[in-house]
Protein backbone atom coordinates (compact mmCIF):
# COMPACT_ATOMS: atom_id res chain seq x y z
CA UNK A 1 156.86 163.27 53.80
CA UNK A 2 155.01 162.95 50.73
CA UNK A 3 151.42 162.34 50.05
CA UNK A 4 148.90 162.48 46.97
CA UNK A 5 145.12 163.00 46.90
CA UNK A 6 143.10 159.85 47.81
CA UNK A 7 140.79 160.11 45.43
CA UNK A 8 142.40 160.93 42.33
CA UNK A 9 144.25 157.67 42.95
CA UNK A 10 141.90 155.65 42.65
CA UNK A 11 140.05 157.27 39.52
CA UNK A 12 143.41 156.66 37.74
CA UNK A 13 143.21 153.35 38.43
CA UNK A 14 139.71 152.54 37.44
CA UNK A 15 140.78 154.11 34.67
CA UNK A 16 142.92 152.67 33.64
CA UNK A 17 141.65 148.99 34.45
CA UNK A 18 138.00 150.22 32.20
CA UNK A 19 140.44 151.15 29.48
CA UNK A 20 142.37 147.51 28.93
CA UNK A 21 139.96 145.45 30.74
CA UNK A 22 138.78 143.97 26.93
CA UNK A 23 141.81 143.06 25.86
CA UNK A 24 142.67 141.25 29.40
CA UNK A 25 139.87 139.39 29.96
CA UNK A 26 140.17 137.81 26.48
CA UNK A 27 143.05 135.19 27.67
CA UNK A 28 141.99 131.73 28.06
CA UNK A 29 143.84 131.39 31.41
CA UNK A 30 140.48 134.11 32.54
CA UNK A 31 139.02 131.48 35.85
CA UNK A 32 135.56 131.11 35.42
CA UNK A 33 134.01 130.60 38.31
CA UNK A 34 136.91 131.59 41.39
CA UNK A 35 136.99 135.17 41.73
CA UNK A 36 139.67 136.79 40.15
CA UNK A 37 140.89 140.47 39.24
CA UNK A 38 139.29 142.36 36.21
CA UNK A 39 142.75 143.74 35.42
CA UNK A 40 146.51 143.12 37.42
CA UNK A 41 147.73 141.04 40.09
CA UNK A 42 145.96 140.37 43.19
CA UNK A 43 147.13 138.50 46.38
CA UNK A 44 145.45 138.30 50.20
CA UNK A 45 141.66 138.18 50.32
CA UNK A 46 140.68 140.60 53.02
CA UNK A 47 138.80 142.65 54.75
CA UNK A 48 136.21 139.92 54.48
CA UNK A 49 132.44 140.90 56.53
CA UNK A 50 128.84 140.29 55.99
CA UNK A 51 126.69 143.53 56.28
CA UNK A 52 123.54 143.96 55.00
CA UNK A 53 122.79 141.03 53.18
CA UNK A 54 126.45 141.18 50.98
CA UNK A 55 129.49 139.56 51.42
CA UNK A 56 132.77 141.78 51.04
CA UNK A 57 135.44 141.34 50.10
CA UNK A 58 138.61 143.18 49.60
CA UNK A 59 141.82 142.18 48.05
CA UNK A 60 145.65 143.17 47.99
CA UNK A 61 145.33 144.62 44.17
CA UNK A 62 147.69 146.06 42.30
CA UNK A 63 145.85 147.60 39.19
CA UNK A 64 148.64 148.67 36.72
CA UNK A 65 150.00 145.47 36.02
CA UNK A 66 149.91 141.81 36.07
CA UNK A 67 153.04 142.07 38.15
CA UNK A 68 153.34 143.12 42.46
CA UNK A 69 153.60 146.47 42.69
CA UNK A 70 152.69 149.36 45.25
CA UNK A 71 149.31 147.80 46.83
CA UNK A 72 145.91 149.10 46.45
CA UNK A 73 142.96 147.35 47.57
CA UNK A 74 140.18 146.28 45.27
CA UNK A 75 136.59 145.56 46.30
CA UNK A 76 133.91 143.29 45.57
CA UNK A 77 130.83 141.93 47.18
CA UNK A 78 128.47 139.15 46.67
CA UNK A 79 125.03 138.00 47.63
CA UNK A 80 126.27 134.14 47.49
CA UNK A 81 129.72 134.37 47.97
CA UNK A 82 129.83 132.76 44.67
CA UNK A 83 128.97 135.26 42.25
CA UNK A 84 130.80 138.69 43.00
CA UNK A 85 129.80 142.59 41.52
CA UNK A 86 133.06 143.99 41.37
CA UNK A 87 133.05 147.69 43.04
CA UNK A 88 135.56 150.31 42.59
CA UNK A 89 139.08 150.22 44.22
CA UNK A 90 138.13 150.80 47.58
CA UNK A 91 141.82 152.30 48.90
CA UNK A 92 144.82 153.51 47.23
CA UNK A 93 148.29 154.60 49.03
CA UNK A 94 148.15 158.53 49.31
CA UNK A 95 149.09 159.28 52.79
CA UNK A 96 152.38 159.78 54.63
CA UNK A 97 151.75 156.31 56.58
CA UNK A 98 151.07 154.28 53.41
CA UNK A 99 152.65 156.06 50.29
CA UNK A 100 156.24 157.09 50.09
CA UNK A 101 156.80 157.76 45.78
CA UNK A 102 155.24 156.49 43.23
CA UNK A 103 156.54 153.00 43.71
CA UNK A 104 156.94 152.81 47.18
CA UNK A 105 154.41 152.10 49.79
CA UNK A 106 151.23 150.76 50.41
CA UNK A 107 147.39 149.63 51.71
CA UNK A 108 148.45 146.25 52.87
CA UNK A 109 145.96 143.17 54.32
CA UNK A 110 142.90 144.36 56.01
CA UNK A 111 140.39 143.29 58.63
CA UNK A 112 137.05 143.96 57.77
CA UNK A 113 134.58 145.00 60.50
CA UNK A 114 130.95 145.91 61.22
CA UNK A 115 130.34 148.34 63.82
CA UNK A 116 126.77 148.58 64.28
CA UNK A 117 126.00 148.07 60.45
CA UNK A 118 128.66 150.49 59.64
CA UNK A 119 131.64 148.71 56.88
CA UNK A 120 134.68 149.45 58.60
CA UNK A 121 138.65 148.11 57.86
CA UNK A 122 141.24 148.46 59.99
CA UNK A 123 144.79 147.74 57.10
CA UNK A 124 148.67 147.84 57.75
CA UNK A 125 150.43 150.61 55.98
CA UNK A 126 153.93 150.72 55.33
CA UNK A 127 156.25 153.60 54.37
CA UNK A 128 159.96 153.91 54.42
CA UNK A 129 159.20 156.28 57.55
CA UNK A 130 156.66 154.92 59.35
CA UNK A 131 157.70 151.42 58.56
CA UNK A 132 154.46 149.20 59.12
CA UNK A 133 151.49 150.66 61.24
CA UNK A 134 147.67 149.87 61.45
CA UNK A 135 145.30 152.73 59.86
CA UNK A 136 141.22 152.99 59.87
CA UNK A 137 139.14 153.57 56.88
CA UNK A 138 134.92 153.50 56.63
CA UNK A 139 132.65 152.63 53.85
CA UNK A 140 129.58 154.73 55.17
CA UNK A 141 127.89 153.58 52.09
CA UNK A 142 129.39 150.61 52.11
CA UNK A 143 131.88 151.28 48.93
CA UNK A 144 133.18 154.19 49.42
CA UNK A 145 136.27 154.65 51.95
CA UNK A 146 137.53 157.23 54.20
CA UNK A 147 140.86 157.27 55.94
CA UNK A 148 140.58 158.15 59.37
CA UNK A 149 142.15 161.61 59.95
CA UNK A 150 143.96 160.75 62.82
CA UNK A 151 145.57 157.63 60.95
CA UNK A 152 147.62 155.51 62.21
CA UNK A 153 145.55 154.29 65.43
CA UNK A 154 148.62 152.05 65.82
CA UNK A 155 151.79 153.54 65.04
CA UNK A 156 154.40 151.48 67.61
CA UNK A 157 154.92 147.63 67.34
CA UNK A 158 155.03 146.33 70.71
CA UNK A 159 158.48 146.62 72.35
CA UNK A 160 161.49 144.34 71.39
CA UNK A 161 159.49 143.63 68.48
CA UNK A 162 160.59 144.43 64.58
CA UNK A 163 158.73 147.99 63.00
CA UNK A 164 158.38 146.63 59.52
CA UNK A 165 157.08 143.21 60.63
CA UNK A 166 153.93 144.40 62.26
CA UNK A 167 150.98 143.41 60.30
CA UNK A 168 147.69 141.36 59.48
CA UNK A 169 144.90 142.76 61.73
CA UNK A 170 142.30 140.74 63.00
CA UNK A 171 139.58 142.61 64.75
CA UNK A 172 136.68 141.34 66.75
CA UNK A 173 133.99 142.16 69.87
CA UNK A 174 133.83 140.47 73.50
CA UNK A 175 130.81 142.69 74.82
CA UNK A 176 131.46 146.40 74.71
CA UNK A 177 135.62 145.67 74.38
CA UNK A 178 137.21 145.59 70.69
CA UNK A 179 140.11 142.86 70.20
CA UNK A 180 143.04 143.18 67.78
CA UNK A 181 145.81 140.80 66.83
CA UNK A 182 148.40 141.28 64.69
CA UNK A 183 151.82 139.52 63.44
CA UNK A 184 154.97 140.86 64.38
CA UNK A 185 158.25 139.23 64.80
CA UNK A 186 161.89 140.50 66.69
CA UNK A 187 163.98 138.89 63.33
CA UNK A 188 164.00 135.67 64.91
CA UNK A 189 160.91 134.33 66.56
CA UNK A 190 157.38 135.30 65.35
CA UNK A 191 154.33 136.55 67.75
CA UNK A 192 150.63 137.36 67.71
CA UNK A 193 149.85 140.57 69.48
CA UNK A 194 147.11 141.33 71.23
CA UNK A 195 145.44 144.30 71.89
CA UNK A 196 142.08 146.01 73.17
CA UNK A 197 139.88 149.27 72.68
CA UNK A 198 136.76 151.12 73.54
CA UNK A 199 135.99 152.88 70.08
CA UNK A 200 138.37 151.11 67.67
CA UNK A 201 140.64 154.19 67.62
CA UNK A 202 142.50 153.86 70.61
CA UNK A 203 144.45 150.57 71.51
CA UNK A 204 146.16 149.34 74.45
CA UNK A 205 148.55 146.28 74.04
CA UNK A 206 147.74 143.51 76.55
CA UNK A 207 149.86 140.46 75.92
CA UNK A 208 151.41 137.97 73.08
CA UNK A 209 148.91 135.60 72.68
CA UNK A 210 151.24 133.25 71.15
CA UNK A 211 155.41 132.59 69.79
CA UNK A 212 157.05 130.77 67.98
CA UNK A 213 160.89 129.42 69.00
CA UNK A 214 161.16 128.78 65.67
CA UNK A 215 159.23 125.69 64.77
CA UNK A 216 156.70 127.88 63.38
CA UNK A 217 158.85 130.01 61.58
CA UNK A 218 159.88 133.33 61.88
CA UNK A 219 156.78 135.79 61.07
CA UNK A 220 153.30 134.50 61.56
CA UNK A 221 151.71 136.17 58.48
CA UNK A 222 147.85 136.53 58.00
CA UNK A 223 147.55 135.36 61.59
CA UNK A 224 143.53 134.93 61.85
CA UNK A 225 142.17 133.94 65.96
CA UNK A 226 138.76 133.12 66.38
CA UNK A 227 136.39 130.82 68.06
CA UNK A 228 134.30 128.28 66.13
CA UNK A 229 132.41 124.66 68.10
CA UNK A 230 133.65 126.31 71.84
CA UNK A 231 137.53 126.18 70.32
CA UNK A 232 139.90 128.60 70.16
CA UNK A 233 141.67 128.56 66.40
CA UNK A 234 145.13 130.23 65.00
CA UNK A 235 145.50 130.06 61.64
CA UNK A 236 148.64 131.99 59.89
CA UNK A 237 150.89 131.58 57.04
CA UNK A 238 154.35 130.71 58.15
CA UNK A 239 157.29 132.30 56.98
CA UNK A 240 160.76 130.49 56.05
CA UNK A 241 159.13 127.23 57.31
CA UNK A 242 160.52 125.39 54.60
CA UNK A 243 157.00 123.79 52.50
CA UNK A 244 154.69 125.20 55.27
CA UNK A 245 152.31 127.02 53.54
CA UNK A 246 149.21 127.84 55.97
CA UNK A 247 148.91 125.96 59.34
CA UNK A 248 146.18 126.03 62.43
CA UNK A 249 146.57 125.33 66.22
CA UNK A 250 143.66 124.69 67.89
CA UNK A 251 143.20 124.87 71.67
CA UNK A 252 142.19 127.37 74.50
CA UNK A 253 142.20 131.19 75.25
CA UNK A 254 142.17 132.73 78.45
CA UNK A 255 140.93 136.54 78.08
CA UNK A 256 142.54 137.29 81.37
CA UNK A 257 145.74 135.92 81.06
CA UNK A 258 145.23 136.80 77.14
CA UNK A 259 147.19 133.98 76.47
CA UNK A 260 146.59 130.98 73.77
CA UNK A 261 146.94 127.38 75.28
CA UNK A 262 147.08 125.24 71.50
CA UNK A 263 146.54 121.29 72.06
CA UNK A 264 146.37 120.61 68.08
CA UNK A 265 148.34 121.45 64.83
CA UNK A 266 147.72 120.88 61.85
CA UNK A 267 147.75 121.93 57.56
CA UNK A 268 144.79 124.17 56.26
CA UNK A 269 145.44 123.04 52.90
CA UNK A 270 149.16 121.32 51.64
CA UNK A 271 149.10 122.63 48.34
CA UNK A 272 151.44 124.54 46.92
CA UNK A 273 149.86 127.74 46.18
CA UNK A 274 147.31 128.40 49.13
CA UNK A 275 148.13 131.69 51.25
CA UNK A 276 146.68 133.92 53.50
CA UNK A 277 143.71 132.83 54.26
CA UNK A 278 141.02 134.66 56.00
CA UNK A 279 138.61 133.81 58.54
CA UNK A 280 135.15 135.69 58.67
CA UNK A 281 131.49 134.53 60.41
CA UNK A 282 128.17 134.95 58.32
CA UNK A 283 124.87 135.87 59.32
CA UNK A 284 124.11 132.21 59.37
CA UNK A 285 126.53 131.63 62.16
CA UNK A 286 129.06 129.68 59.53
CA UNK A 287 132.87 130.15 60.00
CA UNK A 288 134.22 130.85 56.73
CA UNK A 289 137.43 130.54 55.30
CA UNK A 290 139.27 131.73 51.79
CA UNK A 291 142.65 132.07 50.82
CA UNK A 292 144.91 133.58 47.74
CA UNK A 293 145.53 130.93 44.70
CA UNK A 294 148.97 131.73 43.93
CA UNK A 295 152.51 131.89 45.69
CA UNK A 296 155.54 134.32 46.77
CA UNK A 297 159.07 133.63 45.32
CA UNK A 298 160.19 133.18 48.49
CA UNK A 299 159.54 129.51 48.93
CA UNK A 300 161.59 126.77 48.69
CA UNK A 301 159.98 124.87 46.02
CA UNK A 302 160.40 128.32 43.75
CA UNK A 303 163.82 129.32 45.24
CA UNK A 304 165.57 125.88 43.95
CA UNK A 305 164.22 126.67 40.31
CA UNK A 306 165.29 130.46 40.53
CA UNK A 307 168.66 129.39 41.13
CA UNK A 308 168.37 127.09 38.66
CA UNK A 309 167.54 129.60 36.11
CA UNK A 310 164.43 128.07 35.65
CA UNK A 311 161.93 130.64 37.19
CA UNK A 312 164.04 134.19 37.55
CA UNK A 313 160.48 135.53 38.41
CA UNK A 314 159.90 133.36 41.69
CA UNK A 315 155.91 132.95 40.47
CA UNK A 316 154.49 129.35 38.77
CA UNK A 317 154.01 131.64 36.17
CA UNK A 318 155.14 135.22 34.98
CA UNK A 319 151.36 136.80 34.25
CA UNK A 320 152.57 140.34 33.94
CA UNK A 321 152.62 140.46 30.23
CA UNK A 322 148.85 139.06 30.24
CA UNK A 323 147.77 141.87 32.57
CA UNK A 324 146.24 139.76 35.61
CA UNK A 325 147.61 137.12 37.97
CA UNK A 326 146.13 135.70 40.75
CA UNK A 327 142.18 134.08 41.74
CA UNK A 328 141.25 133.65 45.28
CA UNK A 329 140.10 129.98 46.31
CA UNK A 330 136.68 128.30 46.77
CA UNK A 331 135.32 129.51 49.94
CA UNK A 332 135.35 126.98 52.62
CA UNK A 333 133.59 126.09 56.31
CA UNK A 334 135.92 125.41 59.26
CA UNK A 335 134.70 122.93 62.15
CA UNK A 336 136.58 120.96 64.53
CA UNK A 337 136.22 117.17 64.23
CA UNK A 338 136.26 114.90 67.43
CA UNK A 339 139.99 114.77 67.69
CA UNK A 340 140.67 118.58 68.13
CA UNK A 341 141.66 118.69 63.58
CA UNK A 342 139.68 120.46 61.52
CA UNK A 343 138.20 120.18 58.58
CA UNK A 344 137.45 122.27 55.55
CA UNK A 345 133.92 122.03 53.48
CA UNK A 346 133.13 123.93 50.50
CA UNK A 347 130.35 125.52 50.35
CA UNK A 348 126.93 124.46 49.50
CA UNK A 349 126.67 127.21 47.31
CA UNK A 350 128.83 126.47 44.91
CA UNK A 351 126.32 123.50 43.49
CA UNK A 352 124.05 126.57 41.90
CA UNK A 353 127.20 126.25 39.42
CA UNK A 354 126.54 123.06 38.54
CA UNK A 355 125.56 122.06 34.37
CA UNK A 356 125.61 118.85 32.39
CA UNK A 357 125.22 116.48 35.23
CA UNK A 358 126.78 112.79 34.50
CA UNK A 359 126.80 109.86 37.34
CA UNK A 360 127.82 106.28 37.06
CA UNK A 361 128.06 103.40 39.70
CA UNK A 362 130.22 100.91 40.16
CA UNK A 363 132.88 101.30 37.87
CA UNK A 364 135.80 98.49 37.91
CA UNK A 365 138.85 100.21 36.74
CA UNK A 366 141.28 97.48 35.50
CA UNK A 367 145.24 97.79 36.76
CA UNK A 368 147.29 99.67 34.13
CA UNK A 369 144.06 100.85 32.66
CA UNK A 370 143.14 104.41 31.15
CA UNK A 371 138.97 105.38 31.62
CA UNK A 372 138.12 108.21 29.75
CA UNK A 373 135.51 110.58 31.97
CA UNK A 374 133.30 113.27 30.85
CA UNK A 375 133.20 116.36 33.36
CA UNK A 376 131.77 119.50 31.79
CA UNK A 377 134.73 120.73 29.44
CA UNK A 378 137.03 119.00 31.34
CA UNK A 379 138.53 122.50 32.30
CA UNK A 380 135.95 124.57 34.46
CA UNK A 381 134.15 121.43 36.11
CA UNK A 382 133.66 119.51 39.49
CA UNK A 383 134.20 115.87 40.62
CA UNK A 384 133.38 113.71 42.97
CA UNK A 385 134.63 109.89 43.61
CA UNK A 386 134.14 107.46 45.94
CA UNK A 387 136.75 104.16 45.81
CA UNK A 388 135.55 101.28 47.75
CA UNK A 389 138.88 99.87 48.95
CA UNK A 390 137.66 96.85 50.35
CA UNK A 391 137.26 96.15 46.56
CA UNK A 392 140.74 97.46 45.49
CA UNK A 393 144.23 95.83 44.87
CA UNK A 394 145.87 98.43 43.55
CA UNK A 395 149.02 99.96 44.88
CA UNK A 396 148.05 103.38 43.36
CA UNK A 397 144.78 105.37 42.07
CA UNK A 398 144.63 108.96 40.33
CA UNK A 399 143.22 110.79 37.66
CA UNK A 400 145.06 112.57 34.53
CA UNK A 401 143.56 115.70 34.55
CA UNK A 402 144.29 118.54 31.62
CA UNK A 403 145.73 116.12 29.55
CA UNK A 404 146.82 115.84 26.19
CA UNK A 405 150.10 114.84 24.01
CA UNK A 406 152.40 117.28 25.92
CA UNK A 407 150.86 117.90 28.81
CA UNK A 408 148.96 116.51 32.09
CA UNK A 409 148.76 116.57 35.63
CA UNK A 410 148.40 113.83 38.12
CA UNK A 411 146.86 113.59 40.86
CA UNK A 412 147.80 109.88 42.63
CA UNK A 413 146.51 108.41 45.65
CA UNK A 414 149.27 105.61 46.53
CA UNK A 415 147.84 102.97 49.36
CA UNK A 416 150.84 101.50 49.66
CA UNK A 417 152.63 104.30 51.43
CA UNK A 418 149.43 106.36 52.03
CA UNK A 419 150.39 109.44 50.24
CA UNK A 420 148.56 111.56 48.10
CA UNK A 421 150.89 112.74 45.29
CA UNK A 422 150.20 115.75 42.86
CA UNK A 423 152.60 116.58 39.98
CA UNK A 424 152.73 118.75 37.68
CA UNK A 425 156.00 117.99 36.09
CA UNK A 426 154.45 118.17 32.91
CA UNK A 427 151.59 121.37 33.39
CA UNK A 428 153.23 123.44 31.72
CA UNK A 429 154.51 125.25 34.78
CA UNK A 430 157.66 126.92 35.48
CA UNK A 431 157.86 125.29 39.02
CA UNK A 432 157.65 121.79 37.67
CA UNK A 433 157.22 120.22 41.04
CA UNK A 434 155.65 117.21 42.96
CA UNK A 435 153.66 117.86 45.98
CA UNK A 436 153.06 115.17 48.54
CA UNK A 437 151.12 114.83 52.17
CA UNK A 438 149.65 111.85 54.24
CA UNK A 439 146.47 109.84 53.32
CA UNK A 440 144.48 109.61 56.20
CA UNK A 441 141.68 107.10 54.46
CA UNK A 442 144.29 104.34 53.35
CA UNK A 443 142.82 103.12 56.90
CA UNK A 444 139.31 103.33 55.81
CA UNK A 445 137.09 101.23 54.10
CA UNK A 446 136.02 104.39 51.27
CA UNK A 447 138.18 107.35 49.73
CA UNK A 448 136.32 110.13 48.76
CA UNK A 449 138.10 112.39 46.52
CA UNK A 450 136.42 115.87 45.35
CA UNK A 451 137.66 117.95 42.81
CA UNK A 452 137.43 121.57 41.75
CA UNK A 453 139.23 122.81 38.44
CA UNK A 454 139.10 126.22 37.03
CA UNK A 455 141.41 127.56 33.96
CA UNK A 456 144.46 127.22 35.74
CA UNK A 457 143.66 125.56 39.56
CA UNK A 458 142.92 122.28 40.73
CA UNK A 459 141.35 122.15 44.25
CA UNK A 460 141.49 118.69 46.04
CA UNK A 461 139.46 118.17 49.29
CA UNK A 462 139.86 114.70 50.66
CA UNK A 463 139.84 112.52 54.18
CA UNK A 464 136.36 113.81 55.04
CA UNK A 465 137.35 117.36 53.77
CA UNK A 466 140.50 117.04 56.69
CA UNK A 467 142.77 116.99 53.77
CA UNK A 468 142.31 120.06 51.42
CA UNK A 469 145.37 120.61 48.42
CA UNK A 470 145.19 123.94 46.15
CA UNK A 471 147.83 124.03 43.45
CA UNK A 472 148.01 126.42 40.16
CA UNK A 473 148.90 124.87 36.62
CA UNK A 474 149.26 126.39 33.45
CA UNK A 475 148.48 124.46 30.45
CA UNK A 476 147.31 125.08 26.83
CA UNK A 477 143.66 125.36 26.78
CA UNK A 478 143.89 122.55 24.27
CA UNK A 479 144.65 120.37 26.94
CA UNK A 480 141.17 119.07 28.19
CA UNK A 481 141.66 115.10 28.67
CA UNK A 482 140.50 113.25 31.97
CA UNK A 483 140.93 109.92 32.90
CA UNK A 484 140.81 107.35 35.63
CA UNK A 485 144.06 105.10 36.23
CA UNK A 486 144.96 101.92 38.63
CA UNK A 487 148.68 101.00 38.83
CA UNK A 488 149.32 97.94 40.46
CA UNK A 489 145.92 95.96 40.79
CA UNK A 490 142.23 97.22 40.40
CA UNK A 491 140.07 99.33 41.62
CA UNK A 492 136.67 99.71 42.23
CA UNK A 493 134.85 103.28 42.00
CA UNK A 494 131.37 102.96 44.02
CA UNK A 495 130.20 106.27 42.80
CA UNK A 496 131.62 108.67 39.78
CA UNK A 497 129.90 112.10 39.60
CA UNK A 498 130.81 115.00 37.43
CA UNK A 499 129.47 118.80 36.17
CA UNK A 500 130.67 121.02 34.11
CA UNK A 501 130.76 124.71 35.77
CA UNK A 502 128.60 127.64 34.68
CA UNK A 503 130.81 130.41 34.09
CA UNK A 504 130.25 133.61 35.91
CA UNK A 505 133.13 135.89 35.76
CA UNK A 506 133.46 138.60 32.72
């Protein structure tokens, strides 16, 4: 078995991210204000903990390349959760249990962990050998990680179950007693396994919290289980579930039976490039929520263009000549609203990124009509609109955003057949696609639409924040135009408020 030293790794790649990081970060495509890697492609926000007055936060990295590759994780941390110091790479594959050759391997999704003020991860690593297994590291200092000698602390998938589908830890305390689930599958029907320990080290499986008989696909990725308002939540990315992208269940957990009782399901954001999102609390008591901007090839909606010969690469776009690929979302507040759904807030931080303030009030929009806004640069801005519909005739209300001669993107709101509609047939993308979901607020007398755009993603958040839609685009930077549109009939816009977005990454 085969093995290389730990921390040679990751000088190499620090290396060799501080010696093309220039000539990277120069593309306009750069985000400004999501979080995003200094160099290559990143995927899975992890290992996600308060300790000492930072926020961490690890990603799936790998730092060669703008393509996936053999995963490292990188590191950052933030006082705000808004602007983020990035640290070295925190762990690189160099064990028998996560690194197999130079391109097979690696330091898959984490959980991050404090134990008594101590940073602490507990990642999957997967080798041809061991197949997938869970392995300890600690950040003593807080940056700096070191595998735990007698890695893995979990080298057997529970029985039945498949070895190289046994992944995405979530770790948490109930008194003196550690709690772990993880996703695992037999091929067929996916499960969340649950397990319990003393000292983090040793681990006794206990039960399968939940399964799937297939309506929920066949591998709950990223499964995250946690309380939040006296509720039990699963959240978890499900594989081959057609255009399921990241789902909840809400309901009850009995510790004894260590069994999950969900009552609700529902969409943590119906976009089509949110994944595996992760769950954390904050010293503040919040439950906090962010997830990867960017999508696998493995989904439908990129699968029907691959065969097509339109997207051979599977992404919305092929970054790896560019060097980078990937940002990780806005991060987001869970609660659970009176009828067991929840809803997704973003946080109040975020306004301390807020420039160039513009409002207006009632604003009649005429049908077939084309009013020009102002946000910012109309690239890296925010936006915020409130449609009195007890004032509106139209069939169908959206905004044109990055648009110019060749390209835009819509984003519609039909009330006719209560849909929210977002294409971006003419982005510029590869996957040239139109995304659709229910509009909960035809039934209201207000829609409040809020927007979040960055170089190359649009973030909706809708239906009292019960509606959230991330997708990616990639258009020229020339393409800056916003407008308001009414098809059908008029509209009436109560309240129009827009800000351009200070930039904050380098």
């Amino acid at each position: 078995m085969n093995k290389r030293d730990h921390l040679q790794a990751l000088r190499e790649a620090d290396a060799y991210m501080e010696k093309v990081k220039d000539e990277v970060q120069k593309h306009p495509w750069r985000q400004d204000y999501h979080y995003s890697p200094t160099v290559g492609w990143i995927n899975d926000p992890c290992g996600l903990v308060q300790i000492d007055g930072y926020y961490h936060m690890l990603c799936q990295h790998y730092p060669f390349s703008g393509a996936w590759g053999m995963m490292y994780l990188s590191h950052a941390r933030s006082k705000d959760l808004v602007h983020w110091e990035r640290l070295p790479e925190a762990v690189a594959p160099s064990e028998p249990y996560d690194y197999w050759d130079e391109k097979h391997g690696g330091v898959y999704t984490c959980c991050g962990i404090d134990d008594e003020g101590v940073y602490k991860i507990i990642y999957t690593g997967h080798t041809e050998a061991f197949g997938q297994v869970e392995c300890l590291a600690t950040a003593e200092d807080g940056i700096h990680f070191q595998k735990y000698e007698g890695n893995p602390i979990l080298s057997k998938c529970p029985e039945g179950m498949r070895q190289n589908d046994f992944r995405d830890t979530k770790v948490w305390k109930r008194g003196k007693k550690w709690y772990l689930t993880a996703g695992t599958t037999d091929g067929k029907f996916g499960r969340v396994a649950l397990y319990h320990s003393d000292d983090l080290i040793h681990w006794e499986f206990q039960s399968f919290i939940w399964e799937s008989r297939g309506e929920y696909g066949s591998m709950p990725e990223c499964p995250n289980f946690f309380e939040v308002d006296g509720k039990w939540v699963l959240i978890f990315a499900p594989l081959e579930l057609e255009d399921r992208k990241a789902m909840y269940l809400v309901g009850d957990f009995d510790y004894d039976a260590g069994r999950f009782f969900p009552q609700t399901v529902g969409e943590v954001d119906w976009g089509l490039d949110y994944y595996a999102p992760q769950v954390f609390k904050d010293d503040m008591g919040r439950t906090l929520m962010m997830g990867w901007m960017e999508s696998w090839s493995f989904h439908p909606w990129y699968l029907g263009n691959a065969k097509n010969g339109q997207n051979p690469h599977g992404y919305v776009y092929d970054c790896s000549e560019i060097g980078f690929n990937g940002s990780i979302s806005t991060p987001r507040t869970i609660s659970v609203c009176h009828d067991g759904k929840l809803k997704f807030d973003p946080v109040p931080e975020l306004k301390t990124l807020r420039k160039d303030p513009r409002t207006q009030y009632n604003m009649m929009v005429k049908a077939e009509e084309k009013i020009p806004v102002t946000a910012g640069d109309n690239v890296h801005c925010e936006i915020f609109a409130a449609f009195d519909l007890t004032q509106t005739s139209a069939d169908v209300i959206g905004f044109g955003l990055r648009s110019s001669r060749e390209h835009e993107t819509l984003l519609e709101f039909d009330l006719a057949h209560g849909e929210i509609i977002f294409d971006r047939t003419r982005s510029g993308n590869k996957s040239a696609v139109v995304r659709k979901c229910n509009l909960e607020s035809v039934r209201k007398d207000e829609l409040t639409v809020h927007i979040y755009m960055d170089s190359t993603t649009i973030e909706l958040f809708t239906d009292d924040n019960r509606t959230v839609m991330t997708n990616c685009i990639y258009s020229p930077v020339e393409s800056d135009g916003l407008y308001l549109y009414a098809k059908g009939g008029d509209t009436l816009v109560s309240r129009l408020q827009t800000w351009g977005m200070e930039k904050v990454n380098q």
